[in-house]
Protein backbone atom coordinates (compact mmCIF):
# COMPACT_ATOMS: atom_id res chain seq x y z
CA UNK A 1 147.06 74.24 -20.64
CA UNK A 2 146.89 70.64 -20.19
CA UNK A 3 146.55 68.01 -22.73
CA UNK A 4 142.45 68.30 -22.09
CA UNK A 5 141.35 71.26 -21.22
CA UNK A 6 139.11 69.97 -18.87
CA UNK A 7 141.60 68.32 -16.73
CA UNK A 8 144.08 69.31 -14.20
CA UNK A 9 147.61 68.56 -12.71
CA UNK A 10 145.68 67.18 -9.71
CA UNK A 11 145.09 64.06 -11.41
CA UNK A 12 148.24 63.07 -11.75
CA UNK A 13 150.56 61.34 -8.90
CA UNK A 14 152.80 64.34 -7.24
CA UNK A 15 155.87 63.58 -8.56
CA UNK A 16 158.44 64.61 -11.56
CA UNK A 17 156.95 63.30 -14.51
CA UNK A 18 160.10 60.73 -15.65
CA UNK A 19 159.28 59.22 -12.21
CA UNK A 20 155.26 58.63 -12.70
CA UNK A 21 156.69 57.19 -16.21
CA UNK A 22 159.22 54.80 -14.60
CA UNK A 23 156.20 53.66 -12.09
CA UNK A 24 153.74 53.31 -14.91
CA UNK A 25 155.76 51.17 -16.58
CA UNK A 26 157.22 48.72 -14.18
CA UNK A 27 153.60 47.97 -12.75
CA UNK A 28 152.70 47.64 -16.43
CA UNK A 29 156.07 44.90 -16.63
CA UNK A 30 154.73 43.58 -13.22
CA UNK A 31 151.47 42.64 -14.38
CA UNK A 32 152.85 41.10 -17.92
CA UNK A 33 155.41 39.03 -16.18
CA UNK A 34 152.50 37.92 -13.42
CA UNK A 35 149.98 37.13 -16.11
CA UNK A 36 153.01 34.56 -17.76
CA UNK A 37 154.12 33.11 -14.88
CA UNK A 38 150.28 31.88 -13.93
CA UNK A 39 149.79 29.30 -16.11
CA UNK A 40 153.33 28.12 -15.35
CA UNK A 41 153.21 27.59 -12.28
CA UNK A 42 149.57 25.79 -12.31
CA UNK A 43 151.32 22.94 -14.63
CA UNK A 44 154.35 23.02 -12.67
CA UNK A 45 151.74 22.17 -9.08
CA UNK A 46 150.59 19.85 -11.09
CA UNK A 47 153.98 17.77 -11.91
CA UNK A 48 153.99 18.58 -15.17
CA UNK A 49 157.68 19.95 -15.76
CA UNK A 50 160.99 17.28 -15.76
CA UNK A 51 162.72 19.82 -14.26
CA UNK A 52 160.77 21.48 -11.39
CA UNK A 53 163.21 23.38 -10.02
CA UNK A 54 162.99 26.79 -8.64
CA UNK A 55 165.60 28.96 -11.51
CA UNK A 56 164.44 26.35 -14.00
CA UNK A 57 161.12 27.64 -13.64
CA UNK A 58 162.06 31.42 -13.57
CA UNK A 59 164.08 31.42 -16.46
CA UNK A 60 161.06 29.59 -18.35
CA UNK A 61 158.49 32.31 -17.09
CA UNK A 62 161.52 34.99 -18.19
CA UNK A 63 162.05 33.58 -21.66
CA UNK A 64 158.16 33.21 -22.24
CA UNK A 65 158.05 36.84 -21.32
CA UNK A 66 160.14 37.65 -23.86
CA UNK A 67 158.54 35.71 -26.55
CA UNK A 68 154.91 37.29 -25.96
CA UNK A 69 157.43 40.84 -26.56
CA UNK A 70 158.79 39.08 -30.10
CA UNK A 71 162.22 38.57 -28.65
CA UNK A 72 163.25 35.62 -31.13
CA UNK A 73 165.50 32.75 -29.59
CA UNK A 74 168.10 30.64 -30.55
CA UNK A 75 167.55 27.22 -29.69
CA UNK A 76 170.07 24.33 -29.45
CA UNK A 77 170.28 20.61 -28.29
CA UNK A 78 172.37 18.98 -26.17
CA UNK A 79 175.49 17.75 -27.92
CA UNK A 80 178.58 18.58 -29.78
CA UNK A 81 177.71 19.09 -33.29
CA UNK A 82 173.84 20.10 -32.97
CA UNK A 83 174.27 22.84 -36.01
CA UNK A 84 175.81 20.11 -38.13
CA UNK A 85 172.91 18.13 -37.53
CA UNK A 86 170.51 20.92 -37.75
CA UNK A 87 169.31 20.64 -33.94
CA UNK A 88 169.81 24.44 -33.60
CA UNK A 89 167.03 27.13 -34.84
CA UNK A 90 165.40 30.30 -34.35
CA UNK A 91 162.26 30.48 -31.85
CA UNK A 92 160.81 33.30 -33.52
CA UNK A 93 156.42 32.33 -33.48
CA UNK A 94 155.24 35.21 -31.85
CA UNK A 95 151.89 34.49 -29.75
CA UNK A 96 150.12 37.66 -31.02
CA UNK A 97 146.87 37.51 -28.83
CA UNK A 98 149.23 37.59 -25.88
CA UNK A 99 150.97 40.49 -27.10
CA UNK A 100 147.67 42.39 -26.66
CA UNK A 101 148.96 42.17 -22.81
CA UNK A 102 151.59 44.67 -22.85
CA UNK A 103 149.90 46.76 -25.59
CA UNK A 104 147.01 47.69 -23.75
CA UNK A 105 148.93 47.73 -20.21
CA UNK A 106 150.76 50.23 -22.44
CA UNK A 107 148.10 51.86 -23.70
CA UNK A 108 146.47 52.34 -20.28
CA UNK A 109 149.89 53.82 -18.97
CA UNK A 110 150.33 56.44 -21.90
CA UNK A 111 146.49 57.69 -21.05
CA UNK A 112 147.45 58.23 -17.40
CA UNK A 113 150.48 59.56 -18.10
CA UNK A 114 149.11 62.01 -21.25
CA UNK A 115 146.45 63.55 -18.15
CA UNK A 116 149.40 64.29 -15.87
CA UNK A 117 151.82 66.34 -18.61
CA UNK A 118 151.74 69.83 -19.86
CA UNK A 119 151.96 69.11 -23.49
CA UNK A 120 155.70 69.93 -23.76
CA UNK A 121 156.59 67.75 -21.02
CA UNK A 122 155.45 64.12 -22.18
CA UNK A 123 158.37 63.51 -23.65
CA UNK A 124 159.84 63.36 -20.22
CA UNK A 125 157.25 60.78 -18.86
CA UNK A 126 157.62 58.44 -21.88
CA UNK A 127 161.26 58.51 -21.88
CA UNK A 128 161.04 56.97 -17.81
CA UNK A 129 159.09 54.71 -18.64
CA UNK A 130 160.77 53.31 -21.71
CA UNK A 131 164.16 53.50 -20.09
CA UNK A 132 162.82 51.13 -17.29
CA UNK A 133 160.82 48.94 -19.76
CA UNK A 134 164.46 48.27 -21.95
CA UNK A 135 166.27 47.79 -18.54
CA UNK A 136 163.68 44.95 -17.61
CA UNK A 137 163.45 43.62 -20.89
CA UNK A 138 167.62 43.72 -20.86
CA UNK A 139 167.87 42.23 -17.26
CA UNK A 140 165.13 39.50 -18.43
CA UNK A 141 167.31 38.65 -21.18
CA UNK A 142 170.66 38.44 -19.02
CA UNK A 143 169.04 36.28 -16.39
CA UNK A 144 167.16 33.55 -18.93
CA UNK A 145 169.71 32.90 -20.98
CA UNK A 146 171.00 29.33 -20.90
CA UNK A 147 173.37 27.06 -22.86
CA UNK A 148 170.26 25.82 -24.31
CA UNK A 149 168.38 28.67 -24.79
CA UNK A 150 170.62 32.15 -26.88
CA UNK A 151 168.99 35.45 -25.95
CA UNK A 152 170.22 38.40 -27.88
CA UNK A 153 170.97 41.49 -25.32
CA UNK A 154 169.93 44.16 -27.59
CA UNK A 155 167.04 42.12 -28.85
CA UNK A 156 165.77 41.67 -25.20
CA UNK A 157 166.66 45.56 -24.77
CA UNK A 158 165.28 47.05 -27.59
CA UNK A 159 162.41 44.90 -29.06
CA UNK A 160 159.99 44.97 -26.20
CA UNK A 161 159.83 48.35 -26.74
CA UNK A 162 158.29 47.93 -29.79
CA UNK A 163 154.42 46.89 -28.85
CA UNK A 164 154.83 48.75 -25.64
CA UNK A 165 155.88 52.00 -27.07
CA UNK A 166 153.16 51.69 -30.04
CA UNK A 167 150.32 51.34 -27.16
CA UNK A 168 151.79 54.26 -24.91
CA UNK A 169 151.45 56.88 -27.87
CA UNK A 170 148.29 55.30 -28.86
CA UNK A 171 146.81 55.74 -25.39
CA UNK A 172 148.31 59.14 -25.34
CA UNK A 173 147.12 60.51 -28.40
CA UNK A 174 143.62 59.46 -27.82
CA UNK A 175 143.31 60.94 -23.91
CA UNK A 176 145.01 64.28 -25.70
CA UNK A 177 142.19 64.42 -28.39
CA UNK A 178 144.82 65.02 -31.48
CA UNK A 179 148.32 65.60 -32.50
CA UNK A 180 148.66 68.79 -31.72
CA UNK A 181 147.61 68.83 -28.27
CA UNK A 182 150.08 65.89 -27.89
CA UNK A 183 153.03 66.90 -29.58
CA UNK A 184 152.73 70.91 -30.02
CA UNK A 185 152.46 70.73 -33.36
CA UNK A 186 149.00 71.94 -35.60
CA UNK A 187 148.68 69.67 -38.31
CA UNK A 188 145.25 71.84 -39.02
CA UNK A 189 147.76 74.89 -39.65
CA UNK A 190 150.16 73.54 -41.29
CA UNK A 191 147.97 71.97 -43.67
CA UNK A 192 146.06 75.05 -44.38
CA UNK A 193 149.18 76.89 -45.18
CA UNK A 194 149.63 74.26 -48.30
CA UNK A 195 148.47 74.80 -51.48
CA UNK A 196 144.90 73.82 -52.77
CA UNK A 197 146.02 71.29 -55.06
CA UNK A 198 148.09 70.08 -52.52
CA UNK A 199 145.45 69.61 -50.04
CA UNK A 200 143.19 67.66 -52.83
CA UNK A 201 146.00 65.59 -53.51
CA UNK A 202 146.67 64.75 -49.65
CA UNK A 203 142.73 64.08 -49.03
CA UNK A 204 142.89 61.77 -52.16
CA UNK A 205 145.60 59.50 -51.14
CA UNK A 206 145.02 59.97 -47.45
CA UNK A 207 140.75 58.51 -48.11
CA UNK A 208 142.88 55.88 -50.85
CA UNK A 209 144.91 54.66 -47.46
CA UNK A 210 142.05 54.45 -45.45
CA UNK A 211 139.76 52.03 -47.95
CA UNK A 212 142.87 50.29 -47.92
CA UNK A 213 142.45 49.99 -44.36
CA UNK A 214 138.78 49.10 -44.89
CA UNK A 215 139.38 46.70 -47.54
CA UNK A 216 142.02 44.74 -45.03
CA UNK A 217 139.85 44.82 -42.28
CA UNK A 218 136.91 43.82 -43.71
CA UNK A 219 139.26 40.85 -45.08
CA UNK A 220 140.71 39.53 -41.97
CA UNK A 221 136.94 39.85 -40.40
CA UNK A 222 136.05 37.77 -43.17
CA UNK A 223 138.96 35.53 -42.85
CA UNK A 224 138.00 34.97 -39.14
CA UNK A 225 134.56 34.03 -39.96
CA UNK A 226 135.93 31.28 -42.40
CA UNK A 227 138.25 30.11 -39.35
CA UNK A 228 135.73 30.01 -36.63
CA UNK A 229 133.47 28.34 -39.46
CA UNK A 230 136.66 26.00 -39.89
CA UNK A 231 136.76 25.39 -36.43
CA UNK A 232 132.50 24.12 -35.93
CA UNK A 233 133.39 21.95 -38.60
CA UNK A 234 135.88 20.03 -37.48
CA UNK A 235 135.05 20.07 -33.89
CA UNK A 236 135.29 16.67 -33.58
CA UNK A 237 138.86 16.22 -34.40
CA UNK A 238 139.67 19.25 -32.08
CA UNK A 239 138.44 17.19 -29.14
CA UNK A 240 140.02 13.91 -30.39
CA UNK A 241 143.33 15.62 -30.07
CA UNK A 242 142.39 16.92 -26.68
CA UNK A 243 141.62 13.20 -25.78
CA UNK A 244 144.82 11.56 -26.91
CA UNK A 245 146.72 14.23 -25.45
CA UNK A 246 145.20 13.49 -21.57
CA UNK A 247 146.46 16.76 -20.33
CA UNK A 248 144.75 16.82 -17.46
CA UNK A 249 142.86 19.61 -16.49
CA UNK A 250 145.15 22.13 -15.53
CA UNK A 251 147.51 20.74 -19.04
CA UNK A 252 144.04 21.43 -20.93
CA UNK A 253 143.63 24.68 -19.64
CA UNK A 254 147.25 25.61 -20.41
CA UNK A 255 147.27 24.13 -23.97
CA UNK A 256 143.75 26.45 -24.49
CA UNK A 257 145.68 29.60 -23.54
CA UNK A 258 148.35 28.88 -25.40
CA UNK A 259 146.40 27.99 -28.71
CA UNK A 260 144.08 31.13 -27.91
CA UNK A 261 147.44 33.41 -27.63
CA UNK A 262 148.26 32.45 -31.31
CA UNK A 263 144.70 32.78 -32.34
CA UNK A 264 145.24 36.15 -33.93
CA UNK A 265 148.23 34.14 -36.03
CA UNK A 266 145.51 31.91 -36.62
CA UNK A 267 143.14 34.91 -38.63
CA UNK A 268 145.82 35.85 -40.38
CA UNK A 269 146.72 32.31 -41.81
CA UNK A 270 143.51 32.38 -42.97
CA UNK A 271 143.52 35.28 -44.30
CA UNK A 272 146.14 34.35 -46.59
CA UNK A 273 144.32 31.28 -47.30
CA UNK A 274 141.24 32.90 -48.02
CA UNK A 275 143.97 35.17 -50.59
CA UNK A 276 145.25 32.11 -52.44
CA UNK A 277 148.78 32.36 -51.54
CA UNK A 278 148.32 29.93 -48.12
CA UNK A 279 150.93 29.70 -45.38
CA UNK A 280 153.30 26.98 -45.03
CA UNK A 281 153.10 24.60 -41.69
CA UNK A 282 157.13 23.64 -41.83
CA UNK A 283 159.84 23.46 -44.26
CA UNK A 284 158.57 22.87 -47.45
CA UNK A 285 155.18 22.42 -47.03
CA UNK A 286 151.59 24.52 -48.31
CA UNK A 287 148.30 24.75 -47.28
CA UNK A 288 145.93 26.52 -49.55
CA UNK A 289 142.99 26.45 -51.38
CA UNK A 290 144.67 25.56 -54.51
CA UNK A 291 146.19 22.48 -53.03
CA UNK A 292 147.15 21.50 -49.39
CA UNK A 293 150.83 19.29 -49.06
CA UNK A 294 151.75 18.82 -45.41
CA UNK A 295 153.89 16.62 -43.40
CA UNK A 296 153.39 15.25 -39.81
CA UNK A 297 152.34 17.70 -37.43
CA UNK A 298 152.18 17.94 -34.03
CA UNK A 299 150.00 17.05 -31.84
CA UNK A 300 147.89 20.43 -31.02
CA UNK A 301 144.32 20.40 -31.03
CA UNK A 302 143.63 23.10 -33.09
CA UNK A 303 145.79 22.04 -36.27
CA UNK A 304 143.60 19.00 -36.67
CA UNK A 305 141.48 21.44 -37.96
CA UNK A 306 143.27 22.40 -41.24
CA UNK A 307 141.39 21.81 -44.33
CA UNK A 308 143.07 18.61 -46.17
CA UNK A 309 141.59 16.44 -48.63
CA UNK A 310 139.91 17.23 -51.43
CA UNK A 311 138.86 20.82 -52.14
CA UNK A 312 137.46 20.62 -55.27
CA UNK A 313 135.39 23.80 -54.83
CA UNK A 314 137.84 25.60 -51.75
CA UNK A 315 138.78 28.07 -54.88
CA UNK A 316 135.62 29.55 -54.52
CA UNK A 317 137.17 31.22 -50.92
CA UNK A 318 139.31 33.55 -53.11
CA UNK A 319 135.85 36.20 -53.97
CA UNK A 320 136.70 37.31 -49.64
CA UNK A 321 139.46 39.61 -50.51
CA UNK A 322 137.30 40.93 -53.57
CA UNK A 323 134.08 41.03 -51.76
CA UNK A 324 136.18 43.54 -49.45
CA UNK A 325 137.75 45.72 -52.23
CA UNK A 326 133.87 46.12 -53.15
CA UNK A 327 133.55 47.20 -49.57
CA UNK A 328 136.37 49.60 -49.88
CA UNK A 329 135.02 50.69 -53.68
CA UNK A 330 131.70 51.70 -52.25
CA UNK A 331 133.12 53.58 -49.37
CA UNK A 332 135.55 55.64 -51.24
CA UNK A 333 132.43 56.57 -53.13
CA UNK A 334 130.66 57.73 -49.91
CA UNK A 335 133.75 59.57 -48.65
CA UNK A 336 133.61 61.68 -51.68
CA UNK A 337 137.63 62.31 -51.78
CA UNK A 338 137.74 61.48 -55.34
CA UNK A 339 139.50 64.23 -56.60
CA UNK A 340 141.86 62.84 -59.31
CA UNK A 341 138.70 62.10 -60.99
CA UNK A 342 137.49 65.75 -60.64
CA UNK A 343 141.39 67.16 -61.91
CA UNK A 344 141.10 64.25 -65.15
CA UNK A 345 138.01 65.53 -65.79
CA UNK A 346 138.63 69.09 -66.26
CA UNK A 347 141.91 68.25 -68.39
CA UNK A 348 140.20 65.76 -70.67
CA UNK A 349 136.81 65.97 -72.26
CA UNK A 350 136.17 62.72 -72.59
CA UNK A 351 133.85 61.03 -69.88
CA UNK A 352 134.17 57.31 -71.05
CA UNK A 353 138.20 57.95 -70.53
CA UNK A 354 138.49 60.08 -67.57
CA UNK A 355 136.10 57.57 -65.17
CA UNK A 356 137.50 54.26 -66.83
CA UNK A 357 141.27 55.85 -66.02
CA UNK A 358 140.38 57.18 -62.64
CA UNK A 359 138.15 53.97 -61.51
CA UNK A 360 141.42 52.01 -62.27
CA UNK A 361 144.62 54.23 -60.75
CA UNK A 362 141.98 54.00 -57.51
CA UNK A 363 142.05 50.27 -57.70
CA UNK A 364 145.72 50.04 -57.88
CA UNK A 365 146.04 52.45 -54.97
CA UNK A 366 143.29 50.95 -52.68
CA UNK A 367 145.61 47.72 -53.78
CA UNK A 368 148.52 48.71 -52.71
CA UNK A 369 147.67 50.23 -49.15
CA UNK A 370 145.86 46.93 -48.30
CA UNK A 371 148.52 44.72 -49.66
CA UNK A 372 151.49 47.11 -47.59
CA UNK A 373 148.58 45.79 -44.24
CA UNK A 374 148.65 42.09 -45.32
CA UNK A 375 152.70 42.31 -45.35
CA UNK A 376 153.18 43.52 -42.25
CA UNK A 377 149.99 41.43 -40.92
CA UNK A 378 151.86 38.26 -42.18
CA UNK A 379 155.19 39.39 -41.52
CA UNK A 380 154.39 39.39 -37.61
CA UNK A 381 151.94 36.44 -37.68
CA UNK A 382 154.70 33.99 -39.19
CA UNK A 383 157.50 32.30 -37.62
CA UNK A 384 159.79 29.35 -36.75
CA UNK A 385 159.25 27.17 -34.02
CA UNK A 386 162.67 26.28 -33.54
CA UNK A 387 164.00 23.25 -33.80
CA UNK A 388 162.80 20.44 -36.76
CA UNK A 389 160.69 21.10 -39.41
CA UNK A 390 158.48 23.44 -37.93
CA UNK A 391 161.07 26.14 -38.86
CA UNK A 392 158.82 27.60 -41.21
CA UNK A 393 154.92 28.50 -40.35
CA UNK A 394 153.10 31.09 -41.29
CA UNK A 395 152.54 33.27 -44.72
CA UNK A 396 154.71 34.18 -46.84
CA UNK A 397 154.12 38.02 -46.58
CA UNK A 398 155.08 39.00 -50.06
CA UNK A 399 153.02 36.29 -52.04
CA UNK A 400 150.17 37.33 -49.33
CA UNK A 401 150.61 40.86 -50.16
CA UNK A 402 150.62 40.52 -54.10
CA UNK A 403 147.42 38.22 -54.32
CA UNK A 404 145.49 40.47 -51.43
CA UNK A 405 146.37 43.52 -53.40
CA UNK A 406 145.49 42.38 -56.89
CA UNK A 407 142.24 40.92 -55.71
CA UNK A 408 141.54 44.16 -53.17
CA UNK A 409 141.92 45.98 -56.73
CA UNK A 410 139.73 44.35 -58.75
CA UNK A 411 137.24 44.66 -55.86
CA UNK A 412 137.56 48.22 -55.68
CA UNK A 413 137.11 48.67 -59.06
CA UNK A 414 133.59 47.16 -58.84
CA UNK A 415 132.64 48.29 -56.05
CA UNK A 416 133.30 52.00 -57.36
CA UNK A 417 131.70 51.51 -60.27
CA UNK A 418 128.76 49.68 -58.46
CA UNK A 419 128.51 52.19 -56.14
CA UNK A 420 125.75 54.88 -57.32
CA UNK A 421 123.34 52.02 -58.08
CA UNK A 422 124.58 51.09 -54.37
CA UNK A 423 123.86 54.30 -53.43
CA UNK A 424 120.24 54.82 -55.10
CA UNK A 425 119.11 51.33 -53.59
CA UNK A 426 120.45 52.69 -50.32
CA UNK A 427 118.32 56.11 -50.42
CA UNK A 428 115.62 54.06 -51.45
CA UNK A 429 115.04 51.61 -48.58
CA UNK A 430 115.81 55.02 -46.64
CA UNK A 431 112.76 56.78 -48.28
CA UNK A 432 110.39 53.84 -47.79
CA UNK A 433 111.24 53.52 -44.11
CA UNK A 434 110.51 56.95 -43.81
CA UNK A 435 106.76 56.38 -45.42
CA UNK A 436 106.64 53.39 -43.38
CA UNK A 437 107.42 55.37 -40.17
């Protein structure tokens, strides 16, 4: 049996499965690398590298590769004592829309590959194809390195993997319809072997992990609405940057595609803004609502759009995170998973207690899954740029995740406790569109 039922071995390419892998992947690399090397090459026809020559070039397009993978980079000067003078850093800002690339290359790849394999023979296609993805990321690494540029081997071997692997089991998983079909191994049985109270307690904290997911989505959608907001107002700056800069067009169009690769950095910056914690734009710096203390910055378009000045009122941004634990609140409610609440009551009489007790440990939980999202949200979002002050950007991931989670709590909370008058109001505007009708 195949991993869909409805599918056969004729789908697939006729060859041994660690072979399809290994072809899957290096058109997947192919494509990534090609997709890098395009805007290079438009600046270079344009004269807009020092050093136009042919290696130069290669290596660039190589240790851009990299970076869109999260290989960090060590970065030096020329000189003698560059570390003493702290010319030396860490290139470690990963562009996180360009990431996306090899994620859904990968994701495409593990689909394909998922139709092709008897269920107890993936393994064999997704082990090709990651060997040859480490070997390219590994040969990429070799190649690029230079006296100014430190690449780590098993950096360049190993974290590639990382996004390309997570979008290959992705892919697979959702062509194969569920776990077991991918992996031979019935969740469904296991589970029912368990005890009752065993299976309450896993719905409970398994519908407490997914508000959480709600409650950080709903967030960051929030967030990105505040940014593109952020962006209409201050428009004008944008383009003033833009201006000065006299890119050309082909140096415009570049610049664009490399601000709208770090856009996704960009939601979650504001995201942490929106939090209260902010994210620092170099050493020593914060921007937040609670105050904004910057030095110079570059000159890229789409930091003239920071909020600076006075924001007398900008506190008022902190009710996003809470306005999605509401969210989250009101859909636990819906889910009807609530079975801590069911267990307190039976143990203890006392209504007032049991909800007020229940309402809360729900908050912290709901808290603490969206909070664990923000961390790892702003631990990939932030970065150094390298050399100078810019060696610090980005959110500080715990401070993100402590403010998200307290104010994703107290959201929940309300949002719970709101949620049968939500819930009446909703079946009434459902009954009088049904008189209506």
């Amino acid at each position: 049996m195949k991993l869909r039922a409805d599918q056969t071995g004729d789908r697939g390419l006729p060859m041994p499965l660690w072979l399809q892998g290994a072809l899957e992947t290096a058109q997947a690399a192919v494509i990534s690398a090609l997709v890098v090397i395009a805007p290079i090459i438009a600046v270079w026809a344009t004269a807009g590298f020092n050093n136009s020559a042919f290696d130069a070039l290669a290596r660039l397009a190589g240790q851009s590769w990299l970076l869109v993978h999260g290989v960090p980079m060590e970065l030096t000067t020329a000189g003698s004592n560059t570390a003493a003078n702290g010319e030396s850093g860490a290139l470690s800002l990963i562009p996180l829309g360009l990431t996306l690339l090899p994620f859904l290359l990968a994701w495409r790849a593990g689909r394909r590959l998922a139709r092709a394999s008897y269920t107890d023979q993936l393994w064999q296609a997704l082990l090709g194809s990651w060997v040859v993805y480490a070997a390219f990321g590994a040969a990429t690494g070799f190649v690029c390195r230079t006296a100014d540029v430190g690449i780590n081997a098993l950096h360049a071997m190993f974290i590639p993997l990382i996004p390309y692997a997570l979008g290959m089991v992705i892919g697979a998983r959702l062509e194969a319809g569920s776990w077991s079909r991918l992996i031979g191994v019935d969740a469904v049985a296991w589970i029912s072997r368990t005890s009752q109270h065993s299976r309450w307690a896993g719905s409970y904290l398994a519908s407490a992990a997914k508000a959480g997911f709600v409650a950080a989505a709903a967030a960051l959608s929030l967030a990105a609405v505040l940014l593109a907001v952020d962006l209409f107002i201050h428009w004008n700056l944008v383009v003033a940057v833009y201006e000065a800069l006299d890119a050309g067009a082909i140096g415009g169009a570049a610049l664009t595609i490399a601000q709208l690769g770090f856009l996704p950095n960009l939601v979650v910056f504001a995201l942490a803004w929106t939090s209260g914690a902010g994210f620092a734009m170099g050493a020593g710096s914060q921007v937040g609502p609670l105050g904004t203390a910057v030095g110079p910055l570059p000159s890229i378009p789409v930091l003239a759009a920071i909020p600076s000045g006075p924001l007398d009122y900008a506190f008022v941004v902190l009710i996003v995170p809470v306005l999605a634990g509401v969210l989250a609140g009101w859909w636990f409610l819906r889910e009807g998973e609530n079975h801590f609440d069911e267990w307190l009551s039976i143990k203890v009489r006392a209504r007032w207690f049991t909800a007020t007790v229940s309402t809360l440990v729900l908050g912290v939980l709901v808290g603490l899954a969206a909070g664990l999202l923000a961390f790892g949200l702003a631990w990939m979002a932030r970065g150094s740029a390298g050399i100078g002050r810019l060696t610090e950007i980005g959110p500080d991931p715990l401070w993100t995740s402590a403010w998200l989670a307290a104010e994703v709590g107290a959201g929940v909370v309300i949002g719970y406790a709101a949620g049968p008058w939500l819930e009446r109001e909703h079946a009434a505007q459902e009954a009088d569109a049904e008189l209506l009708s």
